[in-house]
Protein backbone atom coordinates (compact mmCIF):
# COMPACT_ATOMS: atom_id res chain seq x y z
CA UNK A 1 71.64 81.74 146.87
CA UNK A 2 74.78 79.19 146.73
CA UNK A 3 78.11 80.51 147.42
CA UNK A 4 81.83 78.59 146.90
CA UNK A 5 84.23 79.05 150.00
CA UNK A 6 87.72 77.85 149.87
CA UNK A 7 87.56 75.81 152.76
CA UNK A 8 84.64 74.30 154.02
CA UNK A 9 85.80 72.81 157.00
CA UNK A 10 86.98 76.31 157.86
CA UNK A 11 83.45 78.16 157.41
CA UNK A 12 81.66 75.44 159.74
CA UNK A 13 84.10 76.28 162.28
CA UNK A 14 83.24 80.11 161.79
CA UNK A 15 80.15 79.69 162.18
CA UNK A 16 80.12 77.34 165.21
CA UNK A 17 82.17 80.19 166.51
CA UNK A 18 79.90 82.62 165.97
CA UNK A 19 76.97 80.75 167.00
CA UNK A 20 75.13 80.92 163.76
CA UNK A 21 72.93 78.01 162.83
CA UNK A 22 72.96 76.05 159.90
CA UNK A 23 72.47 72.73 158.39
CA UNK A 24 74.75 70.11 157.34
CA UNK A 25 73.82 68.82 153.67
CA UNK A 26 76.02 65.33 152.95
CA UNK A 27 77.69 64.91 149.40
CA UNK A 28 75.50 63.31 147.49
CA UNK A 29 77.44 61.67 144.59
CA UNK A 30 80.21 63.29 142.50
CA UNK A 31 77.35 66.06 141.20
CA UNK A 32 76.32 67.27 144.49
CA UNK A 33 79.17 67.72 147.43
CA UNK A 34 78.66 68.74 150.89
CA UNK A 35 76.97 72.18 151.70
CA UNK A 36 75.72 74.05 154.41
CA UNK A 37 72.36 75.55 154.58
CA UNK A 38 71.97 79.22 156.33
CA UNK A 39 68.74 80.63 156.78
CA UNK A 40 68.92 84.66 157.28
CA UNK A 41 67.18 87.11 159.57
CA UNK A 42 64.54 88.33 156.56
CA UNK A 43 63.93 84.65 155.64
CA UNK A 44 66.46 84.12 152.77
CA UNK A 45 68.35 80.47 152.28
CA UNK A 46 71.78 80.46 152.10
CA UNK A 47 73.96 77.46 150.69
CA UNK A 48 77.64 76.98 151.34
CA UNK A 49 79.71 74.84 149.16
CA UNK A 50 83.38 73.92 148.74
CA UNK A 51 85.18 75.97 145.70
CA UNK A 52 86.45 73.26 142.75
CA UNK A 53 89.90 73.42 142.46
CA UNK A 54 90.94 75.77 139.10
CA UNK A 55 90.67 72.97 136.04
CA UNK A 56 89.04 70.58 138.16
CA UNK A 57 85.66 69.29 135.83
CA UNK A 58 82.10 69.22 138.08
CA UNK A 59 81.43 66.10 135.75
CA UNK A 60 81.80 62.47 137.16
CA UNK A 61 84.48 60.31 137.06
CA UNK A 62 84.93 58.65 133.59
CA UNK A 63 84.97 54.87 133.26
CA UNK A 64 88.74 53.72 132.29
CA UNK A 65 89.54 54.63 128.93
CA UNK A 66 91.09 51.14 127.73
CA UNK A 67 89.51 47.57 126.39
CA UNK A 68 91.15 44.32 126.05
CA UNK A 69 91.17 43.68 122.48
CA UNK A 70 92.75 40.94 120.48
CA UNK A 71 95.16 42.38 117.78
CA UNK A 72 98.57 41.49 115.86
CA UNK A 73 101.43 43.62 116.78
CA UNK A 74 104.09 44.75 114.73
CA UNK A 75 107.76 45.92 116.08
CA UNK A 76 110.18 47.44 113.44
CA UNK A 77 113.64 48.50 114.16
CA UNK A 78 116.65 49.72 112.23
CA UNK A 79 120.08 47.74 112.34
CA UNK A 80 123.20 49.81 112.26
CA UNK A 81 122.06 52.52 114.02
CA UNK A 82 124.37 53.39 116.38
CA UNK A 83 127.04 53.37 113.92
CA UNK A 84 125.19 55.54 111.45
CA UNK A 85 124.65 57.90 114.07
CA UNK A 86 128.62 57.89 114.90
CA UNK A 87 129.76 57.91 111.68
CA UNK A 88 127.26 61.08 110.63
CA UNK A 89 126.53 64.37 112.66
CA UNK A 90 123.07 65.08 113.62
CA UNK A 91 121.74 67.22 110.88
CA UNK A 92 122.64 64.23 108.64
CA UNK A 93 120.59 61.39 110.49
CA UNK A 94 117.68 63.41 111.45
CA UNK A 95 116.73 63.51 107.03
CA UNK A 96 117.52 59.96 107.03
CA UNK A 97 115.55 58.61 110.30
CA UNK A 98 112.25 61.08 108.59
CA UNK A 99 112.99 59.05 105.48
CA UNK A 100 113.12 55.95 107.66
CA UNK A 101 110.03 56.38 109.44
CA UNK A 102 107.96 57.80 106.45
CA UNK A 103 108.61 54.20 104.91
CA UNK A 104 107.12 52.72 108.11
CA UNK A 105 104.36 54.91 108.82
CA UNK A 106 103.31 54.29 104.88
CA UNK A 107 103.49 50.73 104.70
CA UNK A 108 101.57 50.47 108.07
CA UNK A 109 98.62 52.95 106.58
CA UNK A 110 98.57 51.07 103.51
CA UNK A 111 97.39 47.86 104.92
CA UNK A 112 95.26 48.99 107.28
CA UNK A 113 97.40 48.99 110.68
CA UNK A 114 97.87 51.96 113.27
CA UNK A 115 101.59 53.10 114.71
CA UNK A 116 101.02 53.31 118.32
CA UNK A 117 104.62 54.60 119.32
CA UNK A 118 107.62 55.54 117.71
CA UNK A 119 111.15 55.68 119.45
CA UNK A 120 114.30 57.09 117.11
CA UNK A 121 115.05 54.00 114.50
CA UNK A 122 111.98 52.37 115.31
CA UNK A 123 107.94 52.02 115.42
CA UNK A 124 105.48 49.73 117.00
CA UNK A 125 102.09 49.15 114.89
CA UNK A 126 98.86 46.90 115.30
CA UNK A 127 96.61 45.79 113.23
CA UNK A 128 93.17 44.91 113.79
CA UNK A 129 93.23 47.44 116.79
CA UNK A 130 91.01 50.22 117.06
CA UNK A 131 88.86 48.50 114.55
CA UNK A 132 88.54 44.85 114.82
CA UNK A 133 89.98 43.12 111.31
CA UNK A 134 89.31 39.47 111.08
CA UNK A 135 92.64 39.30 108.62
CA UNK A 136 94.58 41.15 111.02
CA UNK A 137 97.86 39.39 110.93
CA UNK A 138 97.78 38.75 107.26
CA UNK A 139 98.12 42.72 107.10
CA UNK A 140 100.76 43.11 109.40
CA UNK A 141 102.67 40.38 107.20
CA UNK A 142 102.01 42.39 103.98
CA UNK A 143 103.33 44.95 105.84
CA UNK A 144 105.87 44.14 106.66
CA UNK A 145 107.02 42.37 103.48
CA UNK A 146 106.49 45.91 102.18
CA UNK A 147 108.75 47.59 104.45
CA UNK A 148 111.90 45.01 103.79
CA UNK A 149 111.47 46.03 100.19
CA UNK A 150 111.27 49.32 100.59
CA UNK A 151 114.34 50.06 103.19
CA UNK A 152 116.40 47.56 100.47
CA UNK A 153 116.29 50.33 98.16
CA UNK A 154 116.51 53.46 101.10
CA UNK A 155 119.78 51.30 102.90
CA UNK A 156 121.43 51.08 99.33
CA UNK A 157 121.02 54.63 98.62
CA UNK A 158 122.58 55.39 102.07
CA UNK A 159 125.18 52.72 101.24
CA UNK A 160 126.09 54.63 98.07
CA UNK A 161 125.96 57.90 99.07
CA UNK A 162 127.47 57.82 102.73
CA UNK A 163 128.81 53.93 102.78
CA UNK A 164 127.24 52.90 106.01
CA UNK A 165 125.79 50.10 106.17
CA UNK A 166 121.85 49.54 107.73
CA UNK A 167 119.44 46.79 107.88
CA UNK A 168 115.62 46.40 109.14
CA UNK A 169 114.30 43.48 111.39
CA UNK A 170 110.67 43.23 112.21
CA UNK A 171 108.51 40.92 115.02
CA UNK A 172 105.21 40.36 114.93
CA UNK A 173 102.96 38.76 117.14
CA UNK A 174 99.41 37.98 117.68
CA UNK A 175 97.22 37.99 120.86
CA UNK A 176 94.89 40.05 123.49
CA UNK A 177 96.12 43.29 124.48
CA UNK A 178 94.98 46.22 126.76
CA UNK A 179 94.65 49.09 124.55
CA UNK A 180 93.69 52.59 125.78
CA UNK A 181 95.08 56.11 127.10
CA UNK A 182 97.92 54.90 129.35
CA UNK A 183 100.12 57.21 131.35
CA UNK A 184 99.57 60.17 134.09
CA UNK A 185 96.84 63.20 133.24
CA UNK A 186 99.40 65.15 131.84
CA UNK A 187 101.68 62.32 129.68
CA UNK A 188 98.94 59.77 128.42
CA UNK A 189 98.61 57.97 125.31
CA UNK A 190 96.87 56.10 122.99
CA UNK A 191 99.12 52.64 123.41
CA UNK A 192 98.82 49.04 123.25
CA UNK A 193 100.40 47.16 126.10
CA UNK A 194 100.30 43.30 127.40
CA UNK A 195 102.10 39.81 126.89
CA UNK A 196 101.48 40.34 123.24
CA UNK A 197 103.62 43.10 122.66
CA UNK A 198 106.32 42.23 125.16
CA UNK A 199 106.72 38.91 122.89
CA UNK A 200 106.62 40.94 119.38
CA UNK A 201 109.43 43.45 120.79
CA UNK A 202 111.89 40.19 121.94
CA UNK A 203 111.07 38.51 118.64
CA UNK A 204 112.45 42.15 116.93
CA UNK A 205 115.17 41.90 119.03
CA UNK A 206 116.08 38.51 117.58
CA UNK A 207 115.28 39.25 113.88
CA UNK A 208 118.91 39.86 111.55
CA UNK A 209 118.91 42.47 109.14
CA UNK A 210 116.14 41.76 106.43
CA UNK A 211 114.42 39.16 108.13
CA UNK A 212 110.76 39.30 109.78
CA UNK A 213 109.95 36.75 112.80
CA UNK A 214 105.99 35.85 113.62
CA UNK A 215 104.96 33.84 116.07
CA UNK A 216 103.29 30.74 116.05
CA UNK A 217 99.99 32.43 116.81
CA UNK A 218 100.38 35.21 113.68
CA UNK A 219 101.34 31.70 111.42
CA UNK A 220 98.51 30.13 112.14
CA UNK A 221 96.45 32.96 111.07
CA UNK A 222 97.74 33.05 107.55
CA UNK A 223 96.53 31.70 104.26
CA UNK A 224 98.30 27.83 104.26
CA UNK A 225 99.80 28.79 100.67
CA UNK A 226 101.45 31.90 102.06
CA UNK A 227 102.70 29.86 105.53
CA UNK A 228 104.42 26.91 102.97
CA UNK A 229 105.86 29.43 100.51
CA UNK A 230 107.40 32.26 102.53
CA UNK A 231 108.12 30.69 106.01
CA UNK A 232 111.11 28.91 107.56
CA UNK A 233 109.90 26.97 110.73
CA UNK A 234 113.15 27.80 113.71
CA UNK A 235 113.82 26.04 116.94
CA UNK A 236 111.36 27.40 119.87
CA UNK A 237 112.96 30.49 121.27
CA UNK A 238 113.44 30.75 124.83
CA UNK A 239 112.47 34.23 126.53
CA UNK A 240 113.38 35.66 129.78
CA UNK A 241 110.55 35.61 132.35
CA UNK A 242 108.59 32.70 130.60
CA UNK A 243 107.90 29.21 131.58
CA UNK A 244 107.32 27.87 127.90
CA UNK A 245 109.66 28.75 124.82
CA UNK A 246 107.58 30.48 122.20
CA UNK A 247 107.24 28.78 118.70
CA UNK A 248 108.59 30.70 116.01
CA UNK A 249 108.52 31.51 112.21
CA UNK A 250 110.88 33.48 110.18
CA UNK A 251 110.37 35.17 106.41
CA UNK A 252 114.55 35.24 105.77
CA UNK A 253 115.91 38.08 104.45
CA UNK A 254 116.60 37.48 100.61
CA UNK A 255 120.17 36.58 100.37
CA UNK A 256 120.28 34.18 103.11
CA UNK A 257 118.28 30.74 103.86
CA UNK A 258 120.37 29.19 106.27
CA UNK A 259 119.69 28.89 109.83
CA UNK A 260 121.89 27.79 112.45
CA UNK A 261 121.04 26.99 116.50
CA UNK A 262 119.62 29.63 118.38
CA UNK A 263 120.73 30.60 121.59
CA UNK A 264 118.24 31.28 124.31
CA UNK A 265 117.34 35.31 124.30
CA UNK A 266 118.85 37.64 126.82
């Protein structure tokens, strides 16, 4: 017969107390903890283990849930924000950030890419991650040509109809990340984190309104037609916390093609 106490440590002091004998089972492993043996005056065995907390599993520790994959991310975020969201009360932005988004979300879906994490008038997306894609970065480009086109026509509706004025820069990069459940047992999620992504959310931060910067690593990944015809080569941009300034590429927003120095990024 096995039996769960609350507190082992308590019942072998009982029962050194009492001056009952037992014996003293080690843990063996995560499926089998320490018990105590009892053996009763008609000749029954008795086995004393400690009580699982409530919720806790009897299973064994899981191996990490995370891989280091190599994958193109894809950081999208709204221009104009904070004024839109002075200049309009909250029941008015929350249709127009759902309208935002939706064009996001869609154009990710529709070439193949996931949206990892979305934060008010933004997303971050990778492609080629959970599923490998050899033509990773090529997608996220599509994309992401796809999603200047499509907030052109949402930001001149809102232009029309409430005359504020809103723009879209994107940043893509290309690289390994760690990809997995990250976070405490209660908050975790699916995410993509690493040097990869902390480069594709400074190169958003740099993009202007309607323009998409890659990195030298996405570039190289892309059909030479497409690299000749669409991108702009810029000075190397210099990031915070970096040794070496990152080589950059930039698809310009339609109405301007002209590039002037850029400053190092804060």
């Amino acid at each position: 017969m096995s039996l769960e106490v609350v507190d082992l440590a308590a019942a072998r002091a009982e029962l050194d107390r009492l001056g009952i004998r037992y014996q003293r089972v080690p843990a063996d492993g995560a499926s089998k903890p320490e018990r105590l043996v009892l053996l009763d005056p008609a000749g029954k065995t008795f086995e004393l283990h400690q009580a699982r907390p409530p919720g806790a599993s009897s299973e064994p520790p899981c191996a990490p849930d995370y891989a280091r994959v190599c994958c193109t991310v894809l950081f999208a975020d709204m221009r104009g924000f904070t004024a839109l969201a002075e200049h309009l009360g909250p029941d008015q932005v929350v249709p127009l950030l759902n309208d935002f988004l939706s064009l996001l979300a869609t154009a990710t879906a529709e070439h193949g890419g996931t949206v990892f994490h979305v934060a008010g008038d933004g997303l971050m997306a990778g492609f080629g991650v959970p599923a490998q894609a050899a033509d990773a970065s090529a997608r996220a480009v599509a994309a992401a040509r796809r999603m200047i086109a499509g907030f052109e026509d949402l930001a001149g509706g809102w232009k029309r109809r409430l005359g504020v004025d809103t723009g879209l820069g994107i940043g893509i990069n290309a690289g390994d990340v760690i990809a997995g459940d990250i976070g405490g047992p209660q908050r975790a999620s699916y995410t993509l984190i690493g040097d990869t992504v902390n480069v594709a959310a400074r190169l958003v931060q740099r993009a202007r309104a309607g323009e998409t910067l890659i990195s030298r690593a996405v570039w190289q990944a892309l059909e030479p037609d497409l690299r000749r015809a669409a991108f702009v080569a810029l000075p190397p941009l210099l990031l915070r916390g970096r040794s070496q300034p990152v080589d950059i590429y930039c698809l310009p927003a339609a109405e301007r093609k002209t590039w002037g120095p850029l400053p190092e990024c804060q």
